[in-house]
N, C-alpha and C. Protein backbone atom coordinates (compact mmCIF):
# COMPACT_ATOMS: atom_id res chain seq x y z
N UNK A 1 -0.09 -1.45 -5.57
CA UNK A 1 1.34 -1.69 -5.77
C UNK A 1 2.09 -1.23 -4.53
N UNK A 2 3.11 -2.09 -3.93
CA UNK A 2 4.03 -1.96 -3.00
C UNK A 2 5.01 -0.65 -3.12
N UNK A 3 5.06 0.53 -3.10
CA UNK A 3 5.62 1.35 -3.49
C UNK A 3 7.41 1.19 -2.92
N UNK A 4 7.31 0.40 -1.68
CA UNK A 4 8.70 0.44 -0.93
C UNK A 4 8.91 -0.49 -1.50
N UNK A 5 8.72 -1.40 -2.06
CA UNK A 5 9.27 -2.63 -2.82
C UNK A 5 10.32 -2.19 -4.26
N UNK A 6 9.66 -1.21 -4.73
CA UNK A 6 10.14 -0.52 -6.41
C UNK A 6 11.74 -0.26 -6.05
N UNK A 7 12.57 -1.02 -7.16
CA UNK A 7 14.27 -0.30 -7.47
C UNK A 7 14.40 0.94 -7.47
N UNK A 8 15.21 1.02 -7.55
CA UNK A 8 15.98 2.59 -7.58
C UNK A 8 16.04 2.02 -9.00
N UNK A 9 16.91 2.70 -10.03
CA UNK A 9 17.53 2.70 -11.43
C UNK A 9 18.63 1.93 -10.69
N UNK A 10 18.86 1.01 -12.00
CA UNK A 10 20.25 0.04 -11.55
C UNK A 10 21.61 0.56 -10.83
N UNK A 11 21.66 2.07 -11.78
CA UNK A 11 22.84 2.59 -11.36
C UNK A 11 23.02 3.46 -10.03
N UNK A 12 21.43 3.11 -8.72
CA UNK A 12 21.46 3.65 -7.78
C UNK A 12 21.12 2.50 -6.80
N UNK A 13 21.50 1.50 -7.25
CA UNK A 13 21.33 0.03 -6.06
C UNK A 13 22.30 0.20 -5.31
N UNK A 14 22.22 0.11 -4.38
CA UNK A 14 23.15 -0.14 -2.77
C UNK A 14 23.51 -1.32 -3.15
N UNK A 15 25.00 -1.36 -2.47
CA UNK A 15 25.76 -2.40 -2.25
C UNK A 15 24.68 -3.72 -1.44
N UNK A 16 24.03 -3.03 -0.27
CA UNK A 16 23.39 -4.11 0.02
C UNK A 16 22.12 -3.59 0.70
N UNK A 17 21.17 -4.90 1.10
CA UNK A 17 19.61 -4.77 1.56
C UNK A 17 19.26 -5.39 2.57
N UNK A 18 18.78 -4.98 3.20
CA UNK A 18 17.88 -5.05 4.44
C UNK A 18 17.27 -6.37 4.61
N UNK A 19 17.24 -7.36 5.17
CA UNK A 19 16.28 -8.50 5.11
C UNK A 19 14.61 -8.02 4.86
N UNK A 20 14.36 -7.00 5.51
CA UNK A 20 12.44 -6.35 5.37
C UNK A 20 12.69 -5.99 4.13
N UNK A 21 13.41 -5.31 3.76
CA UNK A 21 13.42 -5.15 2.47
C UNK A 21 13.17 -6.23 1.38
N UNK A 22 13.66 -7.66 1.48
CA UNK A 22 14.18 -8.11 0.71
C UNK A 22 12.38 -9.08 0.64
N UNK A 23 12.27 -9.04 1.61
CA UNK A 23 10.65 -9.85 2.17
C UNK A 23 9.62 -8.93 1.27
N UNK A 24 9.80 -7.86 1.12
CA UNK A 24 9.34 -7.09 0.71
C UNK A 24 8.89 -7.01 -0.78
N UNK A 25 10.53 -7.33 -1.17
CA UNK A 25 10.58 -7.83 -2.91
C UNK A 25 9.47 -8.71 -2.67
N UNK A 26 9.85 -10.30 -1.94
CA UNK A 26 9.21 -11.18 -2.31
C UNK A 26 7.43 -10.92 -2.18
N UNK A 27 6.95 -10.52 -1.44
CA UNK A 27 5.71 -10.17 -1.13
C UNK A 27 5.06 -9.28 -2.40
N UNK A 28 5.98 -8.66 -2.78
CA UNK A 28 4.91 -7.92 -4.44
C UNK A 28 5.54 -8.30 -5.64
N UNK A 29 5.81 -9.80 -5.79
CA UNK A 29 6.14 -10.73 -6.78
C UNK A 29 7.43 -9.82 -7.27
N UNK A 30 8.26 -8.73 -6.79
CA UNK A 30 9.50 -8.29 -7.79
C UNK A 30 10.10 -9.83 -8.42
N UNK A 31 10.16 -9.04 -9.49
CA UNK A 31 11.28 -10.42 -10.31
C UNK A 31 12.65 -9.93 -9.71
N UNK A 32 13.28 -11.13 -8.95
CA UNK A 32 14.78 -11.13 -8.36
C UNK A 32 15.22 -12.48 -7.88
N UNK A 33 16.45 -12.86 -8.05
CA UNK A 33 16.72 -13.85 -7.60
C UNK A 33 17.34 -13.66 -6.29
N UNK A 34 17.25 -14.91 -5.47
CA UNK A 34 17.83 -14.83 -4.17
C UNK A 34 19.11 -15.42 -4.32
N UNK A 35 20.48 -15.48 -4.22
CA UNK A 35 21.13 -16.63 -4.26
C UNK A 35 21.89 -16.97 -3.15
N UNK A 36 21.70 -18.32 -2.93
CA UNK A 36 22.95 -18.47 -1.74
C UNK A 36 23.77 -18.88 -1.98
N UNK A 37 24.79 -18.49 -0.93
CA UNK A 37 25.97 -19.34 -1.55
C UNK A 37 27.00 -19.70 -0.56
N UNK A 38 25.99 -20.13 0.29
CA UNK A 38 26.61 -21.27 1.89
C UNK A 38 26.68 -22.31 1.05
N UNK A 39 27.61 -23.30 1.87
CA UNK A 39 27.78 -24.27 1.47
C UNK A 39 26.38 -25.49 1.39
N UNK A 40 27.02 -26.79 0.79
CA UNK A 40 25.06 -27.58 0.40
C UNK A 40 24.48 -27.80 2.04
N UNK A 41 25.50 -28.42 2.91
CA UNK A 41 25.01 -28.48 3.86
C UNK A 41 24.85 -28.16 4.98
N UNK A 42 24.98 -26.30 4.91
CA UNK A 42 24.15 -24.87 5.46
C UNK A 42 22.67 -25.37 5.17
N UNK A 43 22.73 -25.28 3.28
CA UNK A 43 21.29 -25.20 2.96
C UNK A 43 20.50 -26.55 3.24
N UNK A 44 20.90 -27.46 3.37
CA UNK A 44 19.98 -28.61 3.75
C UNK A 44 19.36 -28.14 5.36
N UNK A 45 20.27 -27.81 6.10
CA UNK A 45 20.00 -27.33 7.61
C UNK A 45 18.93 -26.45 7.40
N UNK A 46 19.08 -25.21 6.78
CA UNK A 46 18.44 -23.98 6.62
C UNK A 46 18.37 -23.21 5.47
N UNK A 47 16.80 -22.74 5.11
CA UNK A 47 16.94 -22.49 3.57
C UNK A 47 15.79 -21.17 3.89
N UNK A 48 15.75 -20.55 2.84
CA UNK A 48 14.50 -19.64 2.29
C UNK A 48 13.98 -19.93 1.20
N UNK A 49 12.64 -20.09 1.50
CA UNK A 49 12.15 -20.85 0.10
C UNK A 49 11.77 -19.61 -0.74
N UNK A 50 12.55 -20.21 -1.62
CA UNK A 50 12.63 -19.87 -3.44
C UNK A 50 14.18 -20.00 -3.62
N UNK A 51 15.13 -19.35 -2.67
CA UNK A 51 16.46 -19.77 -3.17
C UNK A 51 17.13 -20.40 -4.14
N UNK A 52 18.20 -19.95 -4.56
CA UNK A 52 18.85 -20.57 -5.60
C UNK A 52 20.46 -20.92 -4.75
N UNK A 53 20.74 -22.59 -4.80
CA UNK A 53 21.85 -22.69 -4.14
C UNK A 53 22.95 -22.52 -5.25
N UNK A 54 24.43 -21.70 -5.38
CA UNK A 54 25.22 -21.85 -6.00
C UNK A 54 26.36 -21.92 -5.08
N UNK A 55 27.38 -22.74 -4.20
CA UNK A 55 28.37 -22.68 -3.20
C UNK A 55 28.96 -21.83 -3.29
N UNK A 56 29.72 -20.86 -2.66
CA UNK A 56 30.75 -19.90 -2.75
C UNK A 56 32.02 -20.87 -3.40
N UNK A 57 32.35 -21.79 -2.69
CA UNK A 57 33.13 -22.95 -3.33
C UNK A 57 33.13 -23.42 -4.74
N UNK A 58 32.25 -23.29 -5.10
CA UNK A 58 31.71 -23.66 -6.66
C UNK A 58 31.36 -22.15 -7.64
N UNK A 59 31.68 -21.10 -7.02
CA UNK A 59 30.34 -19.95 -7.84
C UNK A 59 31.44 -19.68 -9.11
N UNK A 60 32.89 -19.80 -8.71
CA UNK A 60 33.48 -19.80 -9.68
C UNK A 60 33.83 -20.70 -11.28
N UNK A 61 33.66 -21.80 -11.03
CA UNK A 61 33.03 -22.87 -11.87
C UNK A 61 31.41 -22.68 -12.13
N UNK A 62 30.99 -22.38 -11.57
CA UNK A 62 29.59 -22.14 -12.08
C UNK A 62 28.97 -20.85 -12.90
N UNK A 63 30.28 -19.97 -13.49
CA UNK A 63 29.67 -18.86 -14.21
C UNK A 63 29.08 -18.86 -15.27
N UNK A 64 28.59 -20.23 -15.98
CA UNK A 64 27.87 -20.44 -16.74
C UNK A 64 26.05 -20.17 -16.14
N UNK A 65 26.14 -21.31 -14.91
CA UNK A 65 24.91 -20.84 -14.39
C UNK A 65 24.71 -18.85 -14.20
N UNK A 66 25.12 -18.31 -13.80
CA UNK A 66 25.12 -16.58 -13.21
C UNK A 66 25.01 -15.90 -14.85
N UNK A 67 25.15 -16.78 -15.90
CA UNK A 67 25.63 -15.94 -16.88
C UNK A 67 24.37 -15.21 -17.45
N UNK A 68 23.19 -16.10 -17.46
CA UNK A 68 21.91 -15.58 -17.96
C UNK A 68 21.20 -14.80 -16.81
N UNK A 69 21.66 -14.43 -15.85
CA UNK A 69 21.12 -13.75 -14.84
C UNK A 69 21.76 -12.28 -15.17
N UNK A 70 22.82 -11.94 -15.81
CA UNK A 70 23.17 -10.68 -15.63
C UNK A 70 22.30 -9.42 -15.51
N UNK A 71 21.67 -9.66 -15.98
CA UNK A 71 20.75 -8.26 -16.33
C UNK A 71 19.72 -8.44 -15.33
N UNK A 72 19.75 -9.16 -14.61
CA UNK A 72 18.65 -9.69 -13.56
C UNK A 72 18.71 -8.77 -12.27
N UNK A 73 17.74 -8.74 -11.51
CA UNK A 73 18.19 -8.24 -9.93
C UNK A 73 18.76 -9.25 -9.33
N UNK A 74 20.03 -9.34 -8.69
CA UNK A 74 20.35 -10.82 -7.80
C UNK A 74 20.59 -9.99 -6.42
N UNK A 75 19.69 -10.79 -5.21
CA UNK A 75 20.57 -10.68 -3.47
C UNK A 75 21.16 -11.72 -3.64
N UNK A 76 22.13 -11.88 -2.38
CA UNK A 76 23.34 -12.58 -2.58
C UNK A 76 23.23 -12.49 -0.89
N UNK A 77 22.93 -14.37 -0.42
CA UNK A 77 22.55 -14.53 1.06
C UNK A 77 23.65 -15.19 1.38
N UNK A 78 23.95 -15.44 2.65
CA UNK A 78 24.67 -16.28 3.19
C UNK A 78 24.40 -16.83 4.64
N UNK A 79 25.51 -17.10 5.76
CA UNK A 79 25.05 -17.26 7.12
C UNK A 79 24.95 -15.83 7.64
N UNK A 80 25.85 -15.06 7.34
CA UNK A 80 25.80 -13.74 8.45
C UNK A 80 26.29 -12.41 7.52
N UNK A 81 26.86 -12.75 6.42
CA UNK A 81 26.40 -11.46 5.48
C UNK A 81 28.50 -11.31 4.89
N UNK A 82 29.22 -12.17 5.34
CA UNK A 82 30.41 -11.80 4.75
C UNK A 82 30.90 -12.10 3.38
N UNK A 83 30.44 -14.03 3.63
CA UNK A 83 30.65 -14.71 2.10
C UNK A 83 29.80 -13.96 0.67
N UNK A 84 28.70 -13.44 1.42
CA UNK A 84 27.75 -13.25 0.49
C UNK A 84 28.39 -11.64 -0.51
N UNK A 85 28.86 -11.13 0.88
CA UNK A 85 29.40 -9.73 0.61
C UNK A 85 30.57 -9.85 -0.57
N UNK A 86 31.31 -10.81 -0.85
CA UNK A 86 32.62 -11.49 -1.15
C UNK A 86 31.77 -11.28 -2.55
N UNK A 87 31.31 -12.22 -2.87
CA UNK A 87 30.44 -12.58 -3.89
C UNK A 87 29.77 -11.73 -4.78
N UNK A 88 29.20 -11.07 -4.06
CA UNK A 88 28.26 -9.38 -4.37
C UNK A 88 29.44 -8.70 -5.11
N UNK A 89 30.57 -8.84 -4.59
CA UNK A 89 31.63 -7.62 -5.34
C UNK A 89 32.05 -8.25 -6.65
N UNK A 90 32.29 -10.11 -6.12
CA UNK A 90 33.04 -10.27 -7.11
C UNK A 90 32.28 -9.90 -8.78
N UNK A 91 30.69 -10.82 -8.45
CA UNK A 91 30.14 -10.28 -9.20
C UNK A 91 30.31 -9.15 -9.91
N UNK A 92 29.59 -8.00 -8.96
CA UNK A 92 30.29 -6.55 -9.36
C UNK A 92 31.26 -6.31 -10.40
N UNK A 93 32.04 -6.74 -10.03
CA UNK A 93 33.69 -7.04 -10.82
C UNK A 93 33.54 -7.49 -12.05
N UNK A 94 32.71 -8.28 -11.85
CA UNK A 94 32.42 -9.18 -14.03
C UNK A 94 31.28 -8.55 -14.78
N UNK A 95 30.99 -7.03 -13.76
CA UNK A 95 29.86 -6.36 -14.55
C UNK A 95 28.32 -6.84 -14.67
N UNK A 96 28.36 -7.40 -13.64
CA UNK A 96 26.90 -7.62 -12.86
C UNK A 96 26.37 -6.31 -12.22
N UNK A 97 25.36 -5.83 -12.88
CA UNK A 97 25.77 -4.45 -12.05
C UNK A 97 24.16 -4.33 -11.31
N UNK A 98 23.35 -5.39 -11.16
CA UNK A 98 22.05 -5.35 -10.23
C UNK A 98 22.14 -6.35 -9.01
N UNK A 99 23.33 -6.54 -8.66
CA UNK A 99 23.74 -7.40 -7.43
C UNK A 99 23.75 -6.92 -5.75
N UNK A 100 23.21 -7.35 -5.20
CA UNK A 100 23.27 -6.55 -3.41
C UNK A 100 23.44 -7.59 -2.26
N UNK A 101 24.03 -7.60 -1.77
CA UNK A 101 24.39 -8.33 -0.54
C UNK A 101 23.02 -7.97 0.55
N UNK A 102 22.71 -9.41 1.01
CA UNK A 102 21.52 -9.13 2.25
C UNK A 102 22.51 -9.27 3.42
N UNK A 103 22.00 -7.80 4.35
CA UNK A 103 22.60 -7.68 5.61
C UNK A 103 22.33 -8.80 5.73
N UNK A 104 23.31 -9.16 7.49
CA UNK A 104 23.02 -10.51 8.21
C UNK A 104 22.38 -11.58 8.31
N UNK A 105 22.51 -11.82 6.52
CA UNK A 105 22.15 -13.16 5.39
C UNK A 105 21.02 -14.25 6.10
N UNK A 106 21.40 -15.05 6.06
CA UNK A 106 19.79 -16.29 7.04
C UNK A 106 20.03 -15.87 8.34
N UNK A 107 20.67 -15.53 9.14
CA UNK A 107 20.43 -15.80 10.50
C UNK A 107 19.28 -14.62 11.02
N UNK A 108 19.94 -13.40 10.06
CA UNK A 108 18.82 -12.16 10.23
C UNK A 108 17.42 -12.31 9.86
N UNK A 109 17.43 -13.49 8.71
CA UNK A 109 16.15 -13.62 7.93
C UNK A 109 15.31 -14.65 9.07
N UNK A 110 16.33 -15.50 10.11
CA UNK A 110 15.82 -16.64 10.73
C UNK A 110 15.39 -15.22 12.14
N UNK A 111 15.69 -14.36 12.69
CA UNK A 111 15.26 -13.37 13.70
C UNK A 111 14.03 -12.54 13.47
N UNK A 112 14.32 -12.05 12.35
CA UNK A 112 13.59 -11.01 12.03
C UNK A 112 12.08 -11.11 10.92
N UNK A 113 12.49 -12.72 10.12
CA UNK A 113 11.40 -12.14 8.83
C UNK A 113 10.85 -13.85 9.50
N UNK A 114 11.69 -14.66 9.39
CA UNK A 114 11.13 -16.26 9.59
C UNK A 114 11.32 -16.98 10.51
N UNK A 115 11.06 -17.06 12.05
CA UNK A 115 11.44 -17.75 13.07
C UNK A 115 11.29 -19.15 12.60
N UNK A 116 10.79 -19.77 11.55
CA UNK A 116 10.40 -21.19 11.18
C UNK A 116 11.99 -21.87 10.87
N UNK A 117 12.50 -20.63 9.90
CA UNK A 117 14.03 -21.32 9.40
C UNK A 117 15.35 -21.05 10.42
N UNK A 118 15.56 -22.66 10.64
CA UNK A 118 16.68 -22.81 11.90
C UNK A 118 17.46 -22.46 11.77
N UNK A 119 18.17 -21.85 13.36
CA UNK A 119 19.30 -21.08 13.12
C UNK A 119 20.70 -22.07 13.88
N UNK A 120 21.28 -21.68 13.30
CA UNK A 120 22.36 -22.63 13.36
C UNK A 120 24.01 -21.42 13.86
């Protein structure tokens, strides 16, 4: 077992995570969702596979989709870590309380974890 991979208790999650970190989840199967929420055609350009696209433009109409996730772990990606940050709180705000913003969202993930996914 990945020991650096393991949560804290919900009520000791950081606002936000590390891209190694987040590679990290994915590498010892943690159950978590990724979500982005660049616009569709960010993600057609550039994606991380498993992602879940929900637009920042849309996430508000879409709280039906987020609704069965509450209790879930969600990161919250973007291009460079602001929209995503936006999002992370608002969440926050409706009592999402396992939500974290990934530092410097794809472009960090396109430097540091995946030179494959283009950076734009």
């Amino acid at each position: 077992m990945n020991v650096s991979a393991k949560l804290p208790p919900e009520d000791e999650l950081p606002l936000e995570i590390e891209v190694a970190a987040v590679k990290r989840l994915q590498e010892s199967a943690s159950e978590f969702v990724l979500l982005d929420c660049r616009e569709r055609e960010e993600y057609e350009t550039a994606r991380i596979e498993g992602s879940v696209l929900i637009p920042i433009s849309e996430i508000q109409q879409s709280l039906d989709k987020l609704e069965p996730l509450r209790e879930q772990h969600i990161v919250v990606h973007c291009h460079h870590g602001g929209r995503s940050l936006q999002v992370t709180e608002w969440l926050q705000s409706l009592g999402f309380s396992r939500v974290q913003n990934m530092i410097g969202g794809i472009d960090a993930w396109s430097q540091m974890i995946d030179p494959t996914v283009p950076r734009y």
